[in-house]
Protein backbone atom coordinates (compact mmCIF):
# COMPACT_ATOMS: atom_id res chain seq x y z
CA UNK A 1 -38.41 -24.85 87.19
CA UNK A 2 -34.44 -25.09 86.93
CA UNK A 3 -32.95 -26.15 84.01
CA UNK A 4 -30.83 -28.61 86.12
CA UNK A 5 -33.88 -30.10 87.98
CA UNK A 6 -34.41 -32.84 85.30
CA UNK A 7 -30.63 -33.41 84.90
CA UNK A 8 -28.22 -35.15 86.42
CA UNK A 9 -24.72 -35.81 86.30
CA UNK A 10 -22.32 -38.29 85.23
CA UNK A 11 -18.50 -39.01 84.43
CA UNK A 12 -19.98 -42.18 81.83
CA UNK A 13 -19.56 -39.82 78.81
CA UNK A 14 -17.34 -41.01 75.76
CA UNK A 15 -16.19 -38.46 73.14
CA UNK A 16 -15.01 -39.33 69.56
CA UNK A 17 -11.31 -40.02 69.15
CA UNK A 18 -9.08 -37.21 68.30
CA UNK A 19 -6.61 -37.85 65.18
CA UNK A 20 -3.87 -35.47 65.35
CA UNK A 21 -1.91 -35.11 61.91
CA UNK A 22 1.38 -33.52 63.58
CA UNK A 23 3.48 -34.46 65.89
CA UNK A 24 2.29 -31.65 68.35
CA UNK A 25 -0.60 -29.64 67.43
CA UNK A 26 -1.73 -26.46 70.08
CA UNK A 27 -5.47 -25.01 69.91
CA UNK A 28 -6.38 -21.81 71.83
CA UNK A 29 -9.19 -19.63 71.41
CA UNK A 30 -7.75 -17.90 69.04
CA UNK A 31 -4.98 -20.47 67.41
CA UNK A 32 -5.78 -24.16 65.55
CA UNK A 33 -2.05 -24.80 64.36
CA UNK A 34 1.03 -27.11 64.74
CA UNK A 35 3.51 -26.52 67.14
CA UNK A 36 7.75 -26.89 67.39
CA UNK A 37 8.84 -25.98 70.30
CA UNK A 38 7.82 -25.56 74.23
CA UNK A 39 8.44 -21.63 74.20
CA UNK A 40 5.33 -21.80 71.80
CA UNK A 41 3.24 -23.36 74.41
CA UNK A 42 4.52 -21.80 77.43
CA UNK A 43 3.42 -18.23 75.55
CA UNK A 44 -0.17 -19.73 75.25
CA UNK A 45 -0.69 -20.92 78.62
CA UNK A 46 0.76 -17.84 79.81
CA UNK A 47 -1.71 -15.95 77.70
CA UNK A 48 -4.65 -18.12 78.80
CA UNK A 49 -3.68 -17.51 82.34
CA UNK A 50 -4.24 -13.84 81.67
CA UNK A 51 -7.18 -14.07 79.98
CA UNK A 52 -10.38 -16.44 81.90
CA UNK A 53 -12.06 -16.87 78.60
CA UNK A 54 -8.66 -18.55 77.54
CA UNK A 55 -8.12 -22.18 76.46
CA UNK A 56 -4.80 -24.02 75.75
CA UNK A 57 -5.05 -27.53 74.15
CA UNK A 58 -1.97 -29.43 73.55
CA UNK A 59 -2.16 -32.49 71.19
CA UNK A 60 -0.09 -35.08 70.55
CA UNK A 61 0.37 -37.41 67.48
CA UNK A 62 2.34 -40.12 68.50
CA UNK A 63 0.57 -41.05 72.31
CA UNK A 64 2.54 -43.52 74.79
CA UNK A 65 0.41 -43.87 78.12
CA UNK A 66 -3.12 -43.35 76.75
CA UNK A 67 -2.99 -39.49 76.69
CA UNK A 68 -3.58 -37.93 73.48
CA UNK A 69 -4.03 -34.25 74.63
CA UNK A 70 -3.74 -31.92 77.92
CA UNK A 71 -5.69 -28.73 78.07
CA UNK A 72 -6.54 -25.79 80.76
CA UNK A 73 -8.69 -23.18 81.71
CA UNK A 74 -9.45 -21.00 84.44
CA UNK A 75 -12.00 -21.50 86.75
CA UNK A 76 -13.25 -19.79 89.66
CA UNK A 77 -11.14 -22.92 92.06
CA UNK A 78 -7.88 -22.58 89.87
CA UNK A 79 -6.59 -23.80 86.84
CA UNK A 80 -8.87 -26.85 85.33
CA UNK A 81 -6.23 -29.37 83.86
CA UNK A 82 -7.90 -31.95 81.70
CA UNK A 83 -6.16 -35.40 80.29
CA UNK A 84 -7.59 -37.04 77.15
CA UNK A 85 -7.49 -40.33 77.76
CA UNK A 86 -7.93 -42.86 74.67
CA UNK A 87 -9.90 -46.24 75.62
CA UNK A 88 -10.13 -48.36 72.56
CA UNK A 89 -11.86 -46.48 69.75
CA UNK A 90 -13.19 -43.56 72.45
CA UNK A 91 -11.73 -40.68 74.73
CA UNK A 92 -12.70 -40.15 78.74
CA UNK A 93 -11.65 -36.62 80.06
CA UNK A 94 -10.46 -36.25 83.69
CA UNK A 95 -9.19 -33.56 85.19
CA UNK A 96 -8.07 -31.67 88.17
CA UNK A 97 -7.53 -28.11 89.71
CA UNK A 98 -4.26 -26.85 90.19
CA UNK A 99 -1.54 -23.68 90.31
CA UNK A 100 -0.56 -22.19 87.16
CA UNK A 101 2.98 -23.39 87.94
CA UNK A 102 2.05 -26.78 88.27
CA UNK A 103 -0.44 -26.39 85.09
CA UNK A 104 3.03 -25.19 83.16
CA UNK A 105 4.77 -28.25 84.77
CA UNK A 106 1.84 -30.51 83.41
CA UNK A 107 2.13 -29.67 79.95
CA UNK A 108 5.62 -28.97 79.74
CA UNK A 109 6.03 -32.80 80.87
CA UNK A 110 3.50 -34.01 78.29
CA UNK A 111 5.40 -31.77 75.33
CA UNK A 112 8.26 -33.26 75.94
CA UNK A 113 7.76 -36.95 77.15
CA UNK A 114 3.75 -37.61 76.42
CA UNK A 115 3.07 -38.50 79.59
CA UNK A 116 1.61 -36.61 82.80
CA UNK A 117 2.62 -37.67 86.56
CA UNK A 118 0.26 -38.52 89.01
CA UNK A 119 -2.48 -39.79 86.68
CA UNK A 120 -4.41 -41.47 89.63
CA UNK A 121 -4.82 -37.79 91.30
CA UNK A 122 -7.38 -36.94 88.20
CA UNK A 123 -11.42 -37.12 88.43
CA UNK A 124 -13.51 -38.12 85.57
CA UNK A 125 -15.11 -35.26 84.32
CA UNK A 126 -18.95 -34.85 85.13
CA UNK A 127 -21.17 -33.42 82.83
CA UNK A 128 -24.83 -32.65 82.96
CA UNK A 129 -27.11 -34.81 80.92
């Protein structure tokens, strides 16, 4: 029998809020460190689109729409783009699939401003339980 065949999934998963002790923080596979400029993060996500075991996850301190980080992957569909999305004392990820040119507009938009356009085009996140 299949792992999966007692499982099912669901987007009604709550993670732990995420404190963030600088006013942009970037975490990579291989990096857990603040951040001061864009170039930084444009060099990771153009790492992490060269490399599919690659993460880039930008955090912010000070959030204004509800977002406290944006992060990416590959996947075998295109780049997974996931918003952290603070609802009271919890976080919901949703995400979407898109270019790496539009993944580099994403974040650059969130670096700069904290927010991310076309919220309403993200899907909660489903995860096996």
């Amino acid at each position: 029998m299949k792992e999966t065949e007692n499982k099912k999934l669901t987007t009604d998963i709550l993670f732990e809020k995420t404190i963030c002790q600088t006013p942009r923080h970037v975490r990579t596979q291989d990096v857990n460190e603040p951040v001061s400029s864009w170039e930084t993060v444009h060099e990771y996500l153009l790492a992490m689109f060269a490399d599919e075991d690659q993460f880039v996850t930008l955090t912010i301190a000070e959030i204004s729409c509800g977002i406290r980080y944006v992060q990416a992957t590959q996947s075998d569909d295109g780049i997974v783009v996931q918003l952290g999305l603070e609802e009271g004392e919890h976080t919901r990820l949703v995400e979407k699939i898109c270019s790496p040119t539009e993944c580099l507009l994403i974040f650059a938009e969130f670096y700069h401003s904290t927010t991310v356009p076309d919220i309403e085009k993200y899907q909660p996140v489903a995860f096996w339980v």
